[in-house]
PDB file of N, CA and C in Angstrom:
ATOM      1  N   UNK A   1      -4.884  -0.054  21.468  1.00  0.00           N
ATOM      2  CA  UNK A   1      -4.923  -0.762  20.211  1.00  0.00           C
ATOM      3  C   UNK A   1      -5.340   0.172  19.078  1.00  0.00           C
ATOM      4  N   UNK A   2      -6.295   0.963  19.596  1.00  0.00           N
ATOM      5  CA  UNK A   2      -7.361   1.986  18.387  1.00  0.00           C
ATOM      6  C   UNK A   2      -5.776   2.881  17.806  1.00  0.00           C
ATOM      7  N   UNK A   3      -4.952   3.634  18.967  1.00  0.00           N
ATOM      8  CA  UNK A   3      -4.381   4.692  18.725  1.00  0.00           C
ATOM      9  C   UNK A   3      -2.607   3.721  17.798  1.00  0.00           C
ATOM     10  N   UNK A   4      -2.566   2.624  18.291  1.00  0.00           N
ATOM     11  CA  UNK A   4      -1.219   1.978  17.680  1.00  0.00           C
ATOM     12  C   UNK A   4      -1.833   2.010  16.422  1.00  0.00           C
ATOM     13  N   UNK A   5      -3.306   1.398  15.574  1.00  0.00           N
ATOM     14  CA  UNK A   5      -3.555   1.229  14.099  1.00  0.00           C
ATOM     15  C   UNK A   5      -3.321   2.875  13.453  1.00  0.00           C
ATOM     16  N   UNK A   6      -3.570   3.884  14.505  1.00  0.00           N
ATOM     17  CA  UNK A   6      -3.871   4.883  14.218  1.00  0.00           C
ATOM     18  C   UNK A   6      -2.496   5.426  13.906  1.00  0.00           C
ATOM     19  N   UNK A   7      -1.883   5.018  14.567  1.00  0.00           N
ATOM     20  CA  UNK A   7      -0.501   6.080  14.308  1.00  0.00           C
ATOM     21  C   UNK A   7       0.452   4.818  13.255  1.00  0.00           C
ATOM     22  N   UNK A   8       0.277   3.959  12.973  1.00  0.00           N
ATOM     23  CA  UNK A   8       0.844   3.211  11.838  1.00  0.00           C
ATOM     24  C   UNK A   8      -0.181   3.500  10.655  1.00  0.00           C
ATOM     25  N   UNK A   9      -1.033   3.734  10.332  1.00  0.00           N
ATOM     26  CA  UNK A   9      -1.860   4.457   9.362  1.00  0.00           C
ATOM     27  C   UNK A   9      -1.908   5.867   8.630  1.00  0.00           C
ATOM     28  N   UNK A  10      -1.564   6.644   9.930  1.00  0.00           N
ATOM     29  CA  UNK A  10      -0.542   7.855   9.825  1.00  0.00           C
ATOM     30  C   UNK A  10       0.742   7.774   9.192  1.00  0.00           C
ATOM     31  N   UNK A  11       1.671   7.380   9.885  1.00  0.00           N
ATOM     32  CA  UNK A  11       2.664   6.791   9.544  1.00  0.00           C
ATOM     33  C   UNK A  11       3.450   6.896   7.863  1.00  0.00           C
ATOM     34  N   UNK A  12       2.224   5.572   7.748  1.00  0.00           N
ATOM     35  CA  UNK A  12       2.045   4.853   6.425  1.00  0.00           C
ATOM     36  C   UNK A  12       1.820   6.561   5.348  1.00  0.00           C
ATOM     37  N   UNK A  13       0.580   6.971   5.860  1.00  0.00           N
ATOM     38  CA  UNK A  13       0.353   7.876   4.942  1.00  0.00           C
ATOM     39  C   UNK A  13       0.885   9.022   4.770  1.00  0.00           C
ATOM     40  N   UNK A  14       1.921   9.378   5.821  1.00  0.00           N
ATOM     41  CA  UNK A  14       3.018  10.473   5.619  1.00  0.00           C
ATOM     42  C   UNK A  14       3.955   9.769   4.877  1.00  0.00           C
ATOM     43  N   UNK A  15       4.461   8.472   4.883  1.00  0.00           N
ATOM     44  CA  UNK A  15       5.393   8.597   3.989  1.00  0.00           C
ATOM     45  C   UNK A  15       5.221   8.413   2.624  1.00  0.00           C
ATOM     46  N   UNK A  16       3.838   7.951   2.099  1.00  0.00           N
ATOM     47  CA  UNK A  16       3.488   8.267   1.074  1.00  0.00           C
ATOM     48  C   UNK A  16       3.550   8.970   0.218  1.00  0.00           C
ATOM     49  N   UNK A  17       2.850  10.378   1.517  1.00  0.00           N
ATOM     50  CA  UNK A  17       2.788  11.638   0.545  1.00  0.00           C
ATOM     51  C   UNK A  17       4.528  12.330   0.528  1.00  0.00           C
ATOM     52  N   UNK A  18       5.310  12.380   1.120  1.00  0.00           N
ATOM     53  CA  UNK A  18       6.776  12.086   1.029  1.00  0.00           C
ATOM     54  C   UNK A  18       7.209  11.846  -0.512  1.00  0.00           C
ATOM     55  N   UNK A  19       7.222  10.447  -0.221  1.00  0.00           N
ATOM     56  CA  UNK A  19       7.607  10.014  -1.372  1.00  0.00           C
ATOM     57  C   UNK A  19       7.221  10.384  -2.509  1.00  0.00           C
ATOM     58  N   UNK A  20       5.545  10.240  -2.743  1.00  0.00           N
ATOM     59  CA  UNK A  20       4.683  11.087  -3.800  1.00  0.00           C
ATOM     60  C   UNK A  20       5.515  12.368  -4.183  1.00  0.00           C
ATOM     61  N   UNK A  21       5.350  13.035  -3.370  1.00  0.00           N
ATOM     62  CA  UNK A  21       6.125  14.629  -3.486  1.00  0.00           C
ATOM     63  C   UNK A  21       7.401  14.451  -4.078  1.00  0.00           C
ATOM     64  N   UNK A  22       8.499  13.895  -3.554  1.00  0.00           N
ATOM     65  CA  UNK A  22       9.502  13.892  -4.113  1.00  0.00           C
ATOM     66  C   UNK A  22      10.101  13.158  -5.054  1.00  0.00           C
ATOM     67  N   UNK A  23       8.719  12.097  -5.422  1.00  0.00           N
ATOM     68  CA  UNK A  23       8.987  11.566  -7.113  1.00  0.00           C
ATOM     69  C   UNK A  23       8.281  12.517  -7.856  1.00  0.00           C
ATOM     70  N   UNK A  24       7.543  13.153  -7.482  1.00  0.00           N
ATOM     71  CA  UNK A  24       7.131  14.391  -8.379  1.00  0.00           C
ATOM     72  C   UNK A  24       8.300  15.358  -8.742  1.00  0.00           C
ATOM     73  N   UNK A  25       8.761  16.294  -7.739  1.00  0.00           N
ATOM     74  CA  UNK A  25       9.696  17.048  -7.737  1.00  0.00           C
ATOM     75  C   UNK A  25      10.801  16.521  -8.787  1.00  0.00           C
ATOM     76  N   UNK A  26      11.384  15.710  -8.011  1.00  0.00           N
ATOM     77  CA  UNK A  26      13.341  15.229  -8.899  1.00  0.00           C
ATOM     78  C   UNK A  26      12.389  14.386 -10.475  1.00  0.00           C
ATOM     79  N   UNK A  27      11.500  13.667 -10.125  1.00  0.00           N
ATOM     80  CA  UNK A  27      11.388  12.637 -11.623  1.00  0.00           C
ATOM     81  C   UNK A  27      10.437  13.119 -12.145  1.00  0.00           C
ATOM     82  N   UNK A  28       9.232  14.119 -11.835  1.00  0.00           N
ATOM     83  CA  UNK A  28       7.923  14.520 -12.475  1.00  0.00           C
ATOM     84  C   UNK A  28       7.653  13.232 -12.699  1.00  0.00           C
ATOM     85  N   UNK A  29       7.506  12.462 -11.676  1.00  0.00           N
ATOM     86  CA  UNK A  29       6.563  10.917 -12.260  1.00  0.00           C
ATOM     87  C   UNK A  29       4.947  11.922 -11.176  1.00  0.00           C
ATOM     88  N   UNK A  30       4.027  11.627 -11.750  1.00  0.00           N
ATOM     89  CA  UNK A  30       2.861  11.443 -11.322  1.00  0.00           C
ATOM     90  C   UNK A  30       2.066  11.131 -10.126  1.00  0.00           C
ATOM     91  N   UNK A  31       1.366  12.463  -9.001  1.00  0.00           N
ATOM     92  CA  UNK A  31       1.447  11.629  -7.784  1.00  0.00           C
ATOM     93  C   UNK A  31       1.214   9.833  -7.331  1.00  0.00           C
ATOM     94  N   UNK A  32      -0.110   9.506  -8.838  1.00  0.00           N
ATOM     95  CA  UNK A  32      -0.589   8.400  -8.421  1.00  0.00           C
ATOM     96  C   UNK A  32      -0.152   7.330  -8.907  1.00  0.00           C
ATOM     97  N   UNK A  33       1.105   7.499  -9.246  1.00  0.00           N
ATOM     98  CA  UNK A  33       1.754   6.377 -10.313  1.00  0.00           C
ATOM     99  C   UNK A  33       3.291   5.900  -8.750  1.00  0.00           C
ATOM    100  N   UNK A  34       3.474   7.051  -8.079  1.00  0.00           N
ATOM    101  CA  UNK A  34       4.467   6.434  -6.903  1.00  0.00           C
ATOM    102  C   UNK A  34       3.419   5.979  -6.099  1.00  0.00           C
ATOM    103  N   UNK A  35       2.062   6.430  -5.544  1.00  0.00           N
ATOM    104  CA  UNK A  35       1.331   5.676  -4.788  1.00  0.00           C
ATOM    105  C   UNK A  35       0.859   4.242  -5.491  1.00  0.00           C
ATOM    106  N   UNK A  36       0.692   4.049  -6.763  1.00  0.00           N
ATOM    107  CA  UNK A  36       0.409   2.482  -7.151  1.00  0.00           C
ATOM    108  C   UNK A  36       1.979   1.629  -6.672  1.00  0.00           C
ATOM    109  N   UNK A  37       3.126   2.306  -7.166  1.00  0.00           N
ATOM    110  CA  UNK A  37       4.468   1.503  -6.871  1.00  0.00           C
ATOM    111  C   UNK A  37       4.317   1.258  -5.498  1.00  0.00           C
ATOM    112  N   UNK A  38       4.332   2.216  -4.511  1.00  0.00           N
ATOM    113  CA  UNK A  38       4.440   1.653  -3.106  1.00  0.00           C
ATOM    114  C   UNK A  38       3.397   0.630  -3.042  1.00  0.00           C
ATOM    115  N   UNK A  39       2.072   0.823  -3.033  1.00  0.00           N
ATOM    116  CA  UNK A  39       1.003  -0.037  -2.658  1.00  0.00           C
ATOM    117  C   UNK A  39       1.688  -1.703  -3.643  1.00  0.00           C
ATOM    118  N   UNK A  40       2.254  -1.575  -4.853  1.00  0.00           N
ATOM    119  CA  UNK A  40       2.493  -2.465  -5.378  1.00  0.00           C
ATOM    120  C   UNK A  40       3.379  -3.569  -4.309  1.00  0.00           C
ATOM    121  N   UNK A  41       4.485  -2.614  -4.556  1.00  0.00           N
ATOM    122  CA  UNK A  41       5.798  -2.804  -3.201  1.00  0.00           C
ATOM    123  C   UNK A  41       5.302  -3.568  -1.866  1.00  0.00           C
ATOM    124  N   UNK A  42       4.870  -3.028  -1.547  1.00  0.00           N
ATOM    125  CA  UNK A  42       3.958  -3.397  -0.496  1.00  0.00           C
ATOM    126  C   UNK A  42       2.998  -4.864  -0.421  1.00  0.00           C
ATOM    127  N   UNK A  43       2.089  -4.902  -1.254  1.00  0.00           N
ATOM    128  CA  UNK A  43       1.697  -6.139  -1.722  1.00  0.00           C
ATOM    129  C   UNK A  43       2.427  -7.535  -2.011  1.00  0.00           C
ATOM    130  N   UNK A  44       3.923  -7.129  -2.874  1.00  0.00           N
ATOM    131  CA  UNK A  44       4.614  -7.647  -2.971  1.00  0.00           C
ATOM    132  C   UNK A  44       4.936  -8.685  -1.785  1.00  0.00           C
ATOM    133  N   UNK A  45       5.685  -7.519  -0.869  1.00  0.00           N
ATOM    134  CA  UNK A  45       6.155  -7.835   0.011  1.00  0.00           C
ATOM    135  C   UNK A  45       5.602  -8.648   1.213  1.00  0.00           C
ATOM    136  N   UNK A  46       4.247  -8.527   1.126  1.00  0.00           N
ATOM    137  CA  UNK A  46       3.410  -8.848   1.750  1.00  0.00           C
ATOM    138  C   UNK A  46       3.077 -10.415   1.877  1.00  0.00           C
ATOM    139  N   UNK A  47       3.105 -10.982   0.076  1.00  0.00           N
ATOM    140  CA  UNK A  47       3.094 -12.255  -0.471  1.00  0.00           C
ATOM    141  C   UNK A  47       3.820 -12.850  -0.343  1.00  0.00           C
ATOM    142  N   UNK A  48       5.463 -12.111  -0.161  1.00  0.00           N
ATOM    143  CA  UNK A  48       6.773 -12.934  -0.274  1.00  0.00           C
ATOM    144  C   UNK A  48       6.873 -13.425   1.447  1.00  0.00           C
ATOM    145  N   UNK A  49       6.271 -12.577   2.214  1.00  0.00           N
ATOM    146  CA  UNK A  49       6.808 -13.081   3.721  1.00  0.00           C
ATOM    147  C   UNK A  49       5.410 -13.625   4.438  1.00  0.00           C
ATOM    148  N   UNK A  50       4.375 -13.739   3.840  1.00  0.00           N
ATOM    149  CA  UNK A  50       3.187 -14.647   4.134  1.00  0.00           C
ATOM    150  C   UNK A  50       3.093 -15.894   4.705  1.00  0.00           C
ATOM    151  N   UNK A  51       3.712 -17.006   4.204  1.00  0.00           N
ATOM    152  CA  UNK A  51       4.669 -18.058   4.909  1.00  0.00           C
ATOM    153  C   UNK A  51       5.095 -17.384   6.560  1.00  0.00           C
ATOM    154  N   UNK A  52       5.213 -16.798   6.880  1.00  0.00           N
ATOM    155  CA  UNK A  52       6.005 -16.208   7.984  1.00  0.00           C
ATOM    156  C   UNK A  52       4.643 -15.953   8.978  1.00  0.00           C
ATOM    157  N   UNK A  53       3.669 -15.522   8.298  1.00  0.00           N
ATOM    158  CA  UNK A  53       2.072 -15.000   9.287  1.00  0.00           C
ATOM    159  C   UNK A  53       1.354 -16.136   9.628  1.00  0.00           C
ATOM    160  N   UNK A  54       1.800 -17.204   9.020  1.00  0.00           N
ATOM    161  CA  UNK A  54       0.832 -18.228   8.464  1.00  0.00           C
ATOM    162  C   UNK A  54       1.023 -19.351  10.225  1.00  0.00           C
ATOM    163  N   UNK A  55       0.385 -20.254  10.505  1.00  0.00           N
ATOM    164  CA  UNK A  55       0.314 -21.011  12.077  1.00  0.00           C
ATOM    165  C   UNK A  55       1.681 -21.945  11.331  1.00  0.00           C
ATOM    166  N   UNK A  56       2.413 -21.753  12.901  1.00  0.00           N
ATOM    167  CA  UNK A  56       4.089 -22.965  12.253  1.00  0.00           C
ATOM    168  C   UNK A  56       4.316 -21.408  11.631  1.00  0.00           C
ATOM    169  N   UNK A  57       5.086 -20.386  11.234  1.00  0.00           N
ATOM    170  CA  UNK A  57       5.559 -20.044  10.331  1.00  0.00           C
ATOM    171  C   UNK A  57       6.738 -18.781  11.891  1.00  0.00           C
ATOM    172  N   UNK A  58       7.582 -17.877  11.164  1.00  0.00           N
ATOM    173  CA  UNK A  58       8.062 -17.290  12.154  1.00  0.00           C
ATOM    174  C   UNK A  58       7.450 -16.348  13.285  1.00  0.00           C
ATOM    175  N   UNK A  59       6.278 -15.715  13.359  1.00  0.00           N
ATOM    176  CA  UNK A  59       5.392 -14.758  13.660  1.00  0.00           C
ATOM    177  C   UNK A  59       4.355 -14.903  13.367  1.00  0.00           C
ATOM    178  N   UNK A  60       3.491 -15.885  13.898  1.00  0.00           N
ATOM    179  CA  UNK A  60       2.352 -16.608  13.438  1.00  0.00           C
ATOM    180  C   UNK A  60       0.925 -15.585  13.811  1.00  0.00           C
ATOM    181  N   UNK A  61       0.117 -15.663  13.285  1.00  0.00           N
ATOM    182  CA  UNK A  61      -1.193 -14.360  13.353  1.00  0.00           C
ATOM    183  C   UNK A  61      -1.597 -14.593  14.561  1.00  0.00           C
ATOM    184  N   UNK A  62      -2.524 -13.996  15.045  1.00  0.00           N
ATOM    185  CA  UNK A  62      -3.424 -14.588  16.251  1.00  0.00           C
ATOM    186  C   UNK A  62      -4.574 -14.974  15.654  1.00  0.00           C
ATOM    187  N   UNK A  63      -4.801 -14.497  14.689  1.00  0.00           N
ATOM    188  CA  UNK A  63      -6.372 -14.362  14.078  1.00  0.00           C
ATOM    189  C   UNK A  63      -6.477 -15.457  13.237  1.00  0.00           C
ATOM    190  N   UNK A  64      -4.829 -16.302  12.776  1.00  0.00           N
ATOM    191  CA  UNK A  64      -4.850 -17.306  11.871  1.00  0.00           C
ATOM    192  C   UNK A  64      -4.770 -17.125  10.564  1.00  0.00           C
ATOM    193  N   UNK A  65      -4.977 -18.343   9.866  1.00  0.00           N
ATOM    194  CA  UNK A  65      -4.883 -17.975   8.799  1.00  0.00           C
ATOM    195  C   UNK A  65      -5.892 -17.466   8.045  1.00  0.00           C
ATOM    196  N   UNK A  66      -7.111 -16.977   8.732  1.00  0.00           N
ATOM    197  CA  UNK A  66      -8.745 -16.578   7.512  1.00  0.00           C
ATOM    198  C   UNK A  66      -7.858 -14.965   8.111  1.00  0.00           C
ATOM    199  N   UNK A  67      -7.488 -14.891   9.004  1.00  0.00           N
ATOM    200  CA  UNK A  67      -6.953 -13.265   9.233  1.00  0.00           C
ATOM    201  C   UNK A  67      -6.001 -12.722   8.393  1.00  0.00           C
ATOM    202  N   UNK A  68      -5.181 -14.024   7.990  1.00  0.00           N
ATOM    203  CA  UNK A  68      -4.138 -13.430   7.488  1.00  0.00           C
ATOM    204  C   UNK A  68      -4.503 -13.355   5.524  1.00  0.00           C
ATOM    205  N   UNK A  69      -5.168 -14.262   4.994  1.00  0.00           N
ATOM    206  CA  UNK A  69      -5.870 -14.015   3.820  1.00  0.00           C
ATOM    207  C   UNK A  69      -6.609 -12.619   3.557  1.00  0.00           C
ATOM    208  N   UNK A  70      -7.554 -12.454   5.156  1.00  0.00           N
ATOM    209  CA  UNK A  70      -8.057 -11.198   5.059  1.00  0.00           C
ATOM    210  C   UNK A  70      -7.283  -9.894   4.816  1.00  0.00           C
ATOM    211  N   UNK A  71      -5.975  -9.932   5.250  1.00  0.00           N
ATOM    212  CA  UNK A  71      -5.619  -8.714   5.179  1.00  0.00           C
ATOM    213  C   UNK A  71      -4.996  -9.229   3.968  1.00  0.00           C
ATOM    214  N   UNK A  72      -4.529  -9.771   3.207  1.00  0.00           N
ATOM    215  CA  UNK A  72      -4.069 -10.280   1.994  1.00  0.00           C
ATOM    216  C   UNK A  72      -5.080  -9.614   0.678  1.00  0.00           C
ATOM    217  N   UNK A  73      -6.283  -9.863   0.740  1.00  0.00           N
ATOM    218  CA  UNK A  73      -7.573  -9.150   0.553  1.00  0.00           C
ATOM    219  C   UNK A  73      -7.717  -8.456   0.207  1.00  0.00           C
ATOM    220  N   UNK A  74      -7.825  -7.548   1.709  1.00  0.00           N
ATOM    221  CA  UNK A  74      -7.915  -5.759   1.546  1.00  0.00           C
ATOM    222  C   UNK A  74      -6.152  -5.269   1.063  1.00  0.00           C
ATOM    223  N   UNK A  75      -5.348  -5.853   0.804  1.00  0.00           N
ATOM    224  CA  UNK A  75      -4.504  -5.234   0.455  1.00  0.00           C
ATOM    225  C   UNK A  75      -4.342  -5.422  -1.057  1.00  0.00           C
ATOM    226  N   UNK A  76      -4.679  -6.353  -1.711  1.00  0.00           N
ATOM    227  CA  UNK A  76      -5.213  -6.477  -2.962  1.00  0.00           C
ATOM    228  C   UNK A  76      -6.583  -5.161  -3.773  1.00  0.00           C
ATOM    229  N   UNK A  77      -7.053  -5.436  -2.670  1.00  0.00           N
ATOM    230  CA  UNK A  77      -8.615  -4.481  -3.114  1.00  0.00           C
ATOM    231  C   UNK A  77      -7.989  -2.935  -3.555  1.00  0.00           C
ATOM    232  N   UNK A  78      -6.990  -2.557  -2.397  1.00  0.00           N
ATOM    233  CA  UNK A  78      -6.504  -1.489  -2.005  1.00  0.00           C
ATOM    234  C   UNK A  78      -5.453  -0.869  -3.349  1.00  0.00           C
ATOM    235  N   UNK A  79      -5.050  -1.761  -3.932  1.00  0.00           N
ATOM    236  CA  UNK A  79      -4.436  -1.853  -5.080  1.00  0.00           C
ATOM    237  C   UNK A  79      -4.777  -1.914  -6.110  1.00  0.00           C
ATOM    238  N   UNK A  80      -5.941  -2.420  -6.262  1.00  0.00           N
ATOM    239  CA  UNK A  80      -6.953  -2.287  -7.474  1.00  0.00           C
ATOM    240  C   UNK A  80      -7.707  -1.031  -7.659  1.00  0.00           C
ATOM    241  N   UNK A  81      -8.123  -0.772  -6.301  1.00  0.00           N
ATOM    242  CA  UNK A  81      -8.518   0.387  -6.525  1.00  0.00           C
ATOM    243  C   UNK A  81      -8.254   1.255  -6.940  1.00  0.00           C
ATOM    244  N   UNK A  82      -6.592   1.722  -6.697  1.00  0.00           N
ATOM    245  CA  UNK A  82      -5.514   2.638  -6.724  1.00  0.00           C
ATOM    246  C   UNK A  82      -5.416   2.701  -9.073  1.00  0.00           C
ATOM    247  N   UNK A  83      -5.212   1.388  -8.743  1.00  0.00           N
ATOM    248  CA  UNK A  83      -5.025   1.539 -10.469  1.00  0.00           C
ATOM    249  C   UNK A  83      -6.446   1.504 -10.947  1.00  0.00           C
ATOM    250  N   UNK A  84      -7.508   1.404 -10.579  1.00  0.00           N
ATOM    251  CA  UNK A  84      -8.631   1.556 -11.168  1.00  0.00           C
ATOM    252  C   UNK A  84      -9.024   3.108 -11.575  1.00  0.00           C
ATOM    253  N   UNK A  85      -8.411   4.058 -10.500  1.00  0.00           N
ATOM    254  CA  UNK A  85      -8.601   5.331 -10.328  1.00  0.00           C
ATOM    255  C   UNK A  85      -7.977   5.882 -11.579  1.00  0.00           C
ATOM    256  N   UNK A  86      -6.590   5.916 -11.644  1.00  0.00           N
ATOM    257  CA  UNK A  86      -5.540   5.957 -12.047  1.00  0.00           C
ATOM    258  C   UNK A  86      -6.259   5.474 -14.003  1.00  0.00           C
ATOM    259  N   UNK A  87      -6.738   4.607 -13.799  1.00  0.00           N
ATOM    260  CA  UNK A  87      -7.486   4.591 -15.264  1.00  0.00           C
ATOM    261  C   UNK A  87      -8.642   5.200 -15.616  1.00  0.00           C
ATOM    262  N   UNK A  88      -9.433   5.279 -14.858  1.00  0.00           N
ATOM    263  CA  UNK A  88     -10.761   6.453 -14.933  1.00  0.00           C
ATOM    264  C   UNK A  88     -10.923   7.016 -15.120  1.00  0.00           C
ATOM    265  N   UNK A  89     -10.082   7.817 -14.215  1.00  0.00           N
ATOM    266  CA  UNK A  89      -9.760   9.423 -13.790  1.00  0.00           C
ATOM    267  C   UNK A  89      -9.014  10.109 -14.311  1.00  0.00           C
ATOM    268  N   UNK A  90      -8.546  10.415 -15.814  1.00  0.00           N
ATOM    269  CA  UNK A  90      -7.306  11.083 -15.853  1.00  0.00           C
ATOM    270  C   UNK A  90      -6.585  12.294 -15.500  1.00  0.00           C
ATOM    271  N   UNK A  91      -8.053  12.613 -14.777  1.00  0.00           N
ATOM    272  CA  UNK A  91      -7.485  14.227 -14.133  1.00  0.00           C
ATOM    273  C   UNK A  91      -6.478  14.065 -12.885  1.00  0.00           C
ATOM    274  N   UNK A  92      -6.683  12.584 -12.519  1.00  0.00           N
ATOM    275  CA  UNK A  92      -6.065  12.447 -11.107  1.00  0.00           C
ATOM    276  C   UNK A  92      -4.264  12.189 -12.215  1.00  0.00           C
ATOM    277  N   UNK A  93      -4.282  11.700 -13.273  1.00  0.00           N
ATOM    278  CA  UNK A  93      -2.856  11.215 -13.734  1.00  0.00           C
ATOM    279  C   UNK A  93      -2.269  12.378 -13.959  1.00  0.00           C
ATOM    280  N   UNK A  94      -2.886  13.585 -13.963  1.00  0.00           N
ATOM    281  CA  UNK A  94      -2.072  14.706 -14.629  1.00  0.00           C
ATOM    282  C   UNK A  94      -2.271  15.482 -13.014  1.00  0.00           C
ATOM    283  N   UNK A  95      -2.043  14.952 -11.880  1.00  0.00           N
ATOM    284  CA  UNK A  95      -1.726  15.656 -10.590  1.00  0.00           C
ATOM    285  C   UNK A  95      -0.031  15.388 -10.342  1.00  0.00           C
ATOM    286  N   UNK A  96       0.855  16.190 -10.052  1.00  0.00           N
ATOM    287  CA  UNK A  96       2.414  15.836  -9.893  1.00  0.00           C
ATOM    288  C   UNK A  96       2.920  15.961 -11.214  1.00  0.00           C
ATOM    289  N   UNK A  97       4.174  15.287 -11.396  1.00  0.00           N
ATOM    290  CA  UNK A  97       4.609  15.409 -12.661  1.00  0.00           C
ATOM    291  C   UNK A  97       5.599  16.543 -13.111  1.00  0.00           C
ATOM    292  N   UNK A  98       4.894  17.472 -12.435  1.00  0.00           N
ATOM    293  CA  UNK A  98       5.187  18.889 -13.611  1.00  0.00           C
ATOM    294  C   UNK A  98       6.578  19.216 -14.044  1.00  0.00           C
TER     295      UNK A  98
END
């Protein structure tokens, strides 16, 4: 269980930096401006197929529905954070781009 979160966490964060990189490269957009879009993306997507996690729904949680809010949550938090940085920090906005 430890090593499946582990290697979808991985995963996740290689294709990040991927993507990061190569909206830098071709568009000079900003590393942390493609990491807010994905995390956005993501969130999105998250809300639109929620119905689906939910008990009765296609792929119902095990953990239910306080599990499935929870990760609803931290994936919110995770996103705030991202643009919280992103406003703070402007040394982090002028990373990529070039």
């Amino acid at each position: 269980m430890v090593s499946d979160l582990a290697r979808r966490v991985g995963l996740s964060a290689a294709i990040f930096t991927v993507c990061a990189a190569l909206a830098s490269l071709l568009w000079h957009i900003p590393y942390v401006f493609t990491v807010i879009a994905l995390l956005g993306l993501g969130l999105v997507g998250f809300v639109v197929t929620l119905d689906e996690d939910l008990p009765g729904g296609w792929s119902p949680h095990p953990g239910g529905r306080r599990a499935v809010f929870g990760q609803l949550a931290v994936a919110a938090c995770v996103f705030a954070a991202a643009i919280a940085v992103a406003v703070f920090f402007p040394a982090v906005r002028a990373l990529g781009g070039m």
